[in-house]
Protein backbone atom coordinates (compact mmCIF):
# COMPACT_ATOMS: atom_id res chain seq x y z
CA UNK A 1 -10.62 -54.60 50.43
CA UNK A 2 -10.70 -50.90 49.33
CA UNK A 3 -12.19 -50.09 45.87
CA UNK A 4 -8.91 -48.55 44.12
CA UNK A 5 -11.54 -46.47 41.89
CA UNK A 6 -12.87 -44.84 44.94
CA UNK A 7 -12.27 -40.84 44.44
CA UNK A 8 -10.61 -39.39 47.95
CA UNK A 9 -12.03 -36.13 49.20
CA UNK A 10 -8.37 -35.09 48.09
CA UNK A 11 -8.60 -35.66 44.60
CA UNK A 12 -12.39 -34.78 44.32
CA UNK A 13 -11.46 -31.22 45.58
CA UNK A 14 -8.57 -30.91 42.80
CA UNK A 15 -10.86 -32.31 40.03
CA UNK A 16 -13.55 -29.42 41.36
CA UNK A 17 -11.21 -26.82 40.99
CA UNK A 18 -10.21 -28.09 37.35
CA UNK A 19 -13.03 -28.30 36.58
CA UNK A 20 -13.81 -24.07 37.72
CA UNK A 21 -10.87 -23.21 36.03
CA UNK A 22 -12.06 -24.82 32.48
CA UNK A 23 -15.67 -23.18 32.88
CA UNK A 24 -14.03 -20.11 33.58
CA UNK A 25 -11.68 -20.37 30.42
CA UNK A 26 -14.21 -21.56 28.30
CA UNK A 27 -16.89 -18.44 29.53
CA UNK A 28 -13.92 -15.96 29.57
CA UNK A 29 -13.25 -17.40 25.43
CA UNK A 30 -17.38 -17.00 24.44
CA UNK A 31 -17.57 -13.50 26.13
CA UNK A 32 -15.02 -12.36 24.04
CA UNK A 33 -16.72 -12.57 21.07
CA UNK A 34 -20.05 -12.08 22.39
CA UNK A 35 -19.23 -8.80 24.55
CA UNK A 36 -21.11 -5.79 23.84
CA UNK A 37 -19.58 -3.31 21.23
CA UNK A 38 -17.46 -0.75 22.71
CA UNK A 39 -14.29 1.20 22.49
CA UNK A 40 -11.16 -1.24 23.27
CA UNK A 41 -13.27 -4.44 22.93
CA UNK A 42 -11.22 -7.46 22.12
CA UNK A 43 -13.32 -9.59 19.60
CA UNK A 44 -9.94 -10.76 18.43
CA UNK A 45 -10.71 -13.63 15.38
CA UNK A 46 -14.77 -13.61 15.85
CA UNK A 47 -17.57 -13.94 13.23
CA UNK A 48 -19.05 -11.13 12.82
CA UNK A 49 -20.32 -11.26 9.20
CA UNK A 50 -23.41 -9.48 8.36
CA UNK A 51 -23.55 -8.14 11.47
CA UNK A 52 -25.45 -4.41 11.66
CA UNK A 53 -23.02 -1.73 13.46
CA UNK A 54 -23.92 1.30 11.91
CA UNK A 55 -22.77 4.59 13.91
CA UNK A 56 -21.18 2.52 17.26
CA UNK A 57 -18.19 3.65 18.84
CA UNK A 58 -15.49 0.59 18.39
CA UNK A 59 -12.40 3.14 18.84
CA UNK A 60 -9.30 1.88 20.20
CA UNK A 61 -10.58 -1.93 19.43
CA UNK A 62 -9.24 -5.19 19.13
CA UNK A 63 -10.72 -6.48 15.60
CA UNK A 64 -7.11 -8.38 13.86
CA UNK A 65 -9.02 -11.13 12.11
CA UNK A 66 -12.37 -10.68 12.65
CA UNK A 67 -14.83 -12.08 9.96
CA UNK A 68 -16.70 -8.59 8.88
CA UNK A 69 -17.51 -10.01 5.41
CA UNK A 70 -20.60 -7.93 4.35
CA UNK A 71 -21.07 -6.24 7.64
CA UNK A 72 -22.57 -2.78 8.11
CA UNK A 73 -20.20 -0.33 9.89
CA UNK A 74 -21.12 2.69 8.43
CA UNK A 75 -20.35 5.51 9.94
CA UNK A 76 -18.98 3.53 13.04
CA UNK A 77 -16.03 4.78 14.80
CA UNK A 78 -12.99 2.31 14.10
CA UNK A 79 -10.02 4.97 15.11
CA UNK A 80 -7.00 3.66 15.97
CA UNK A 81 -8.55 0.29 16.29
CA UNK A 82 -6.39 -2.97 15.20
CA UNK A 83 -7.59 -4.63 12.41
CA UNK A 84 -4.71 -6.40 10.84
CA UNK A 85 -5.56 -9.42 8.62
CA UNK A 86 -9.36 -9.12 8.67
CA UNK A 87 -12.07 -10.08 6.40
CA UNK A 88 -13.98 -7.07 5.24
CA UNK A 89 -15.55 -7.97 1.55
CA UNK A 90 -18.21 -6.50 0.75
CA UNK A 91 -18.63 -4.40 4.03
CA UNK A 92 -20.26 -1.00 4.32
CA UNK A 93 -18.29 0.95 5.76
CA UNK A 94 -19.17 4.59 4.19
CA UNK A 95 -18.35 7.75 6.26
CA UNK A 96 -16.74 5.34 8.85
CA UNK A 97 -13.83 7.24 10.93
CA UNK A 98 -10.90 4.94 10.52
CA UNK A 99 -8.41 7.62 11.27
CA UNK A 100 -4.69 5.87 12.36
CA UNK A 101 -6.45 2.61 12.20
CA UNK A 102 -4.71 -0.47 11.37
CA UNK A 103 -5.95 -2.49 8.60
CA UNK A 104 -2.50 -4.17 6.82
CA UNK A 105 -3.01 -7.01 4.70
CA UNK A 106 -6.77 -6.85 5.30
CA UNK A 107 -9.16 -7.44 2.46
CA UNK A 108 -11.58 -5.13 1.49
CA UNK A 109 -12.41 -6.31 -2.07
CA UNK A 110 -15.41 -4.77 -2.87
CA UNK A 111 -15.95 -2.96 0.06
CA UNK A 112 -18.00 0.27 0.37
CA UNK A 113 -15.47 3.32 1.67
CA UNK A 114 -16.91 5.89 0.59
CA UNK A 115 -16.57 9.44 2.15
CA UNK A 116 -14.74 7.69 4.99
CA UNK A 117 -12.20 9.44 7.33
CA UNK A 118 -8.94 7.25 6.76
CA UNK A 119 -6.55 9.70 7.14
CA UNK A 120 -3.03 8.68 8.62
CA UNK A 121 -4.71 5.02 8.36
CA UNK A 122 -1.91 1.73 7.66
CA UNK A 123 -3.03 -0.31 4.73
CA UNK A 124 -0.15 -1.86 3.53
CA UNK A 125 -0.83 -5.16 1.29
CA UNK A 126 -4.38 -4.02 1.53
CA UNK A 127 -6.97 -5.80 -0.83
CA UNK A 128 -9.43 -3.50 -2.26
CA UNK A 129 -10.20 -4.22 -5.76
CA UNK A 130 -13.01 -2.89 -7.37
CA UNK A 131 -13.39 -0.69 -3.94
CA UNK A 132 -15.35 2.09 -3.68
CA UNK A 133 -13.30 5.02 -2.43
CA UNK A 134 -15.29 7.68 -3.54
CA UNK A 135 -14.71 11.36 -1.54
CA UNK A 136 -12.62 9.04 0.79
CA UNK A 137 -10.26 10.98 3.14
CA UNK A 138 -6.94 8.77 3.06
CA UNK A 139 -4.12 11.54 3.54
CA UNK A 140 -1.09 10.29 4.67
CA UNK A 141 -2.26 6.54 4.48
CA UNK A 142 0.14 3.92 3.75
CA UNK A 143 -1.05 1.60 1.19
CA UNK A 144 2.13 0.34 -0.19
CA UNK A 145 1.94 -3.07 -1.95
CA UNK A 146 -1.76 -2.51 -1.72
CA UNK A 147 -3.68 -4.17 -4.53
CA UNK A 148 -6.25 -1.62 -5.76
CA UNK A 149 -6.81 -2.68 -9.51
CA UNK A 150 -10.51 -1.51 -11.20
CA UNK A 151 -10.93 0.75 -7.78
CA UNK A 152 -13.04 3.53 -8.00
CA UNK A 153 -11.47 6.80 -5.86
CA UNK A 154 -12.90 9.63 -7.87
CA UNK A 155 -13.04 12.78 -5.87
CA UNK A 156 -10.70 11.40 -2.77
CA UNK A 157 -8.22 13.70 -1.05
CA UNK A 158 -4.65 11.36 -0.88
CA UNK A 159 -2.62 14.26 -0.10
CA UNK A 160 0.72 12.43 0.80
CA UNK A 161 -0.33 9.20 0.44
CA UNK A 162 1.70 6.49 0.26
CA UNK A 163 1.05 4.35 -2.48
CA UNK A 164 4.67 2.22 -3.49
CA UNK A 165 4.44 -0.88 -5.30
CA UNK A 166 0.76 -0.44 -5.37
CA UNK A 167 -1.29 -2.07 -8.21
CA UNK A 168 -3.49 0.74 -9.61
CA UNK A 169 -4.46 -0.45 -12.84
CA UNK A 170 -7.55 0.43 -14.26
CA UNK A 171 -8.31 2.23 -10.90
CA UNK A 172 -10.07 5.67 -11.48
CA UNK A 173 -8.92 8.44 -9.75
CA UNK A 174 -10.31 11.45 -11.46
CA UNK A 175 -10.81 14.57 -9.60
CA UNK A 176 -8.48 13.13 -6.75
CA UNK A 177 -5.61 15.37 -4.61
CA UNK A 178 -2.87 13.54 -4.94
CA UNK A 179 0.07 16.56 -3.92
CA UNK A 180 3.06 15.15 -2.43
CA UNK A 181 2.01 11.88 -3.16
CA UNK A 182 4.24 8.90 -3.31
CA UNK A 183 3.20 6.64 -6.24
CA UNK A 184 7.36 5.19 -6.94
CA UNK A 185 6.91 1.83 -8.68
CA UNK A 186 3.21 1.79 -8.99
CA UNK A 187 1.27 -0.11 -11.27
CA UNK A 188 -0.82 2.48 -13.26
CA UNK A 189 -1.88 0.90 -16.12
CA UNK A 190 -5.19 2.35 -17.94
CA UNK A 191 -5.27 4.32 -15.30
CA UNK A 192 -7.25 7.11 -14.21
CA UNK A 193 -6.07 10.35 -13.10
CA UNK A 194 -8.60 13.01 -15.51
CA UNK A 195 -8.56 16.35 -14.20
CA UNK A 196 -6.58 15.04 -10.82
CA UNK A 197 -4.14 17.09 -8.69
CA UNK A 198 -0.84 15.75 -9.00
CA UNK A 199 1.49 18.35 -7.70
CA UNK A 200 4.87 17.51 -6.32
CA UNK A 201 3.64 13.92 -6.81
CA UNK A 202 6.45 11.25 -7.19
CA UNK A 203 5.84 9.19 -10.27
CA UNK A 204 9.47 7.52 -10.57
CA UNK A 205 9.67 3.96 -12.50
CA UNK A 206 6.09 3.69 -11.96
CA UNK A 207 4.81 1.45 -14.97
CA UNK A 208 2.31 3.66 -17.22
CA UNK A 209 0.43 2.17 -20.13
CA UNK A 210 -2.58 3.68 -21.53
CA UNK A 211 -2.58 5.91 -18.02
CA UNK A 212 -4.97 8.90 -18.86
CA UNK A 213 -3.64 12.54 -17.61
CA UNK A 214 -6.44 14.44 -19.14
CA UNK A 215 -6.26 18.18 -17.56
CA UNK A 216 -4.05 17.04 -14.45
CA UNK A 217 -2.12 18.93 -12.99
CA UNK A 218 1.54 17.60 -12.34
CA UNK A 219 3.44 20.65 -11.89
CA UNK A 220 6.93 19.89 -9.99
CA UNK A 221 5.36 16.15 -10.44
CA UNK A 222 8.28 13.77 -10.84
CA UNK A 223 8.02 11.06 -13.68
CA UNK A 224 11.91 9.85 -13.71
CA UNK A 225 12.62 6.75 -15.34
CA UNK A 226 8.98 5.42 -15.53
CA UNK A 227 7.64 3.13 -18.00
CA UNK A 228 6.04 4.99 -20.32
CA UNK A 229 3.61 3.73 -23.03
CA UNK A 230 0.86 5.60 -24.83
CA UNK A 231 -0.11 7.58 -21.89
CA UNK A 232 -2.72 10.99 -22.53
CA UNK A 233 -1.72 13.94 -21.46
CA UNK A 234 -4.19 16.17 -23.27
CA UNK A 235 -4.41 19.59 -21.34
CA UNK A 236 -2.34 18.47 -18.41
CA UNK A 237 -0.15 21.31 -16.47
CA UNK A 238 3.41 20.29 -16.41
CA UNK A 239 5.26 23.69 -15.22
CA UNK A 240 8.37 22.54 -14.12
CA UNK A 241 7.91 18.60 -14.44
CA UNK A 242 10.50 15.85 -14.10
CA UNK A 243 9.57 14.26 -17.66
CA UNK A 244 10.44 10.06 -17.45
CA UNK A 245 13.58 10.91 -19.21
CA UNK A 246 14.45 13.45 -16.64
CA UNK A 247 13.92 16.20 -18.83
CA UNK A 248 12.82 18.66 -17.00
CA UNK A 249 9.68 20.82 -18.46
CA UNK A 250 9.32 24.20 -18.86
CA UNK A 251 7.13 26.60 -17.05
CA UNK A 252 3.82 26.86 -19.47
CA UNK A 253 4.16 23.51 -20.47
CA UNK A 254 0.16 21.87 -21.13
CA UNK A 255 -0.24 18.95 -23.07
CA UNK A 256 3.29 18.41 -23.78
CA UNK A 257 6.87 18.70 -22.27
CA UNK A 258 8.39 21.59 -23.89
């Protein structure tokens, strides 16, 4: 009588080569997160927290969810690397070059950016409170709907940055270019912008309270319809200004729309 749990050479041959296939998977799957840094590698969801990446060249790189809480990636190439959804609180990531990279609905609360190269970079619905930003490149960035309250930016070049919907309260940006900037239904309450440039800046039904303009310049800046409440304007330049009830100001105008 035959044992009916005897294994055929057949069968033993197809459970081998199951059996590859799995290993394979399964050693393909660990690589991934354990290959070497590199341009265009794919650590796609890892753990990487606290890791130490300072100055390596991750260009081009597949990073959309990786765990880079309190990780060290200054001044580590990250240009036009994907990086969408990502955990980055707390990282270091000063003088990094994150030029056209993609970092949209990331968080970076508390992260360290400053004097980074994010110019052109896609941070829409962005975390960053209480960021540091200082002397940060981020012309032409998108951060609309990015949440940026108690964020420090002093000194940062934002020339036509994109900044709709953003929540910028209590944010400092003194000192900061902000020309051609689109700010239209930001969140600037207690708000920062001492001695910033402003010009040609769109301001429209933005939501202003307590919103410092000490010695700004917003000449041609555009205010239109925003909520205005007890907002400083002490020494600020507003030749030519679209006051927020479209009034518009007259060349010479400092410290008051006249």
């Amino acid at each position: 009588m035959q044992n009916a749990n005897r294994t055929t050479p057949r069968t033993a041959y197809w459970l081998s080569c199951v059996s590859a296939i799995l290993l394979l998977l399964t050693g393909t799957a660990n690589a991934g997160c354990d290959a070497p840094a590199s341009p265009k590698v794919n650590w796609k969801g890892c753990d990487k927290q606290n890791v130490d990446l300072t100055g390596v060249d991750l260009s081009g790189a597949i990073l959309d969810k990786v765990n880079f809480n309190g990780a060290n990636l200054s001044k580590t190439n990250l240009r036009d690397a994907y990086i969408g959804g990502a955990d980055l609180r707390n990282a270091n990531l000063s003088h990094a070059i994150l030029i056209d990279t993609y970092l949209v609905a990331s968080n970076l609360s508390g992260t360290n950016l400053s004097n980074a190269n994010a110019k052109g970079a896609s941070l829409e619905r962005a975390r960053l409170e209480k960021s540091n930003l200082r002397q940060a490149d981020l012309s032409q960035a998108n951060l609309y709907d990015a949440k940026l309250h108690q964020a420090d930016l002093t000194g940062a070049t934002l020339i036509e940055a994109r900044f709709e919907h953003a929540d910028l309260s209590q944010a400092n940006l003194s000192n900061t270019n902000l020309s051609r900037a689109n700010l239209t239904r930001a969140k600037l309450e207690e708000t920062l912008f001492k001695g910033a440039n402003l010009e040609s800046a769109k301001l429209e039904r933005s939501r202003m309270n307590g919103t410092d303009f000490s010695n700004a310049n917003l000449t041609r800046a555009s205010l239109a319809d925003a909520e205005v409440i007890n907002i400083i304007i002490t020494g600020a330049k507003l030749d030519y200004t679209t006051w927020y009830d479209r009034r518009r100001c007259r060349s010479g105008s400092v410290g008051e729309c006249q």
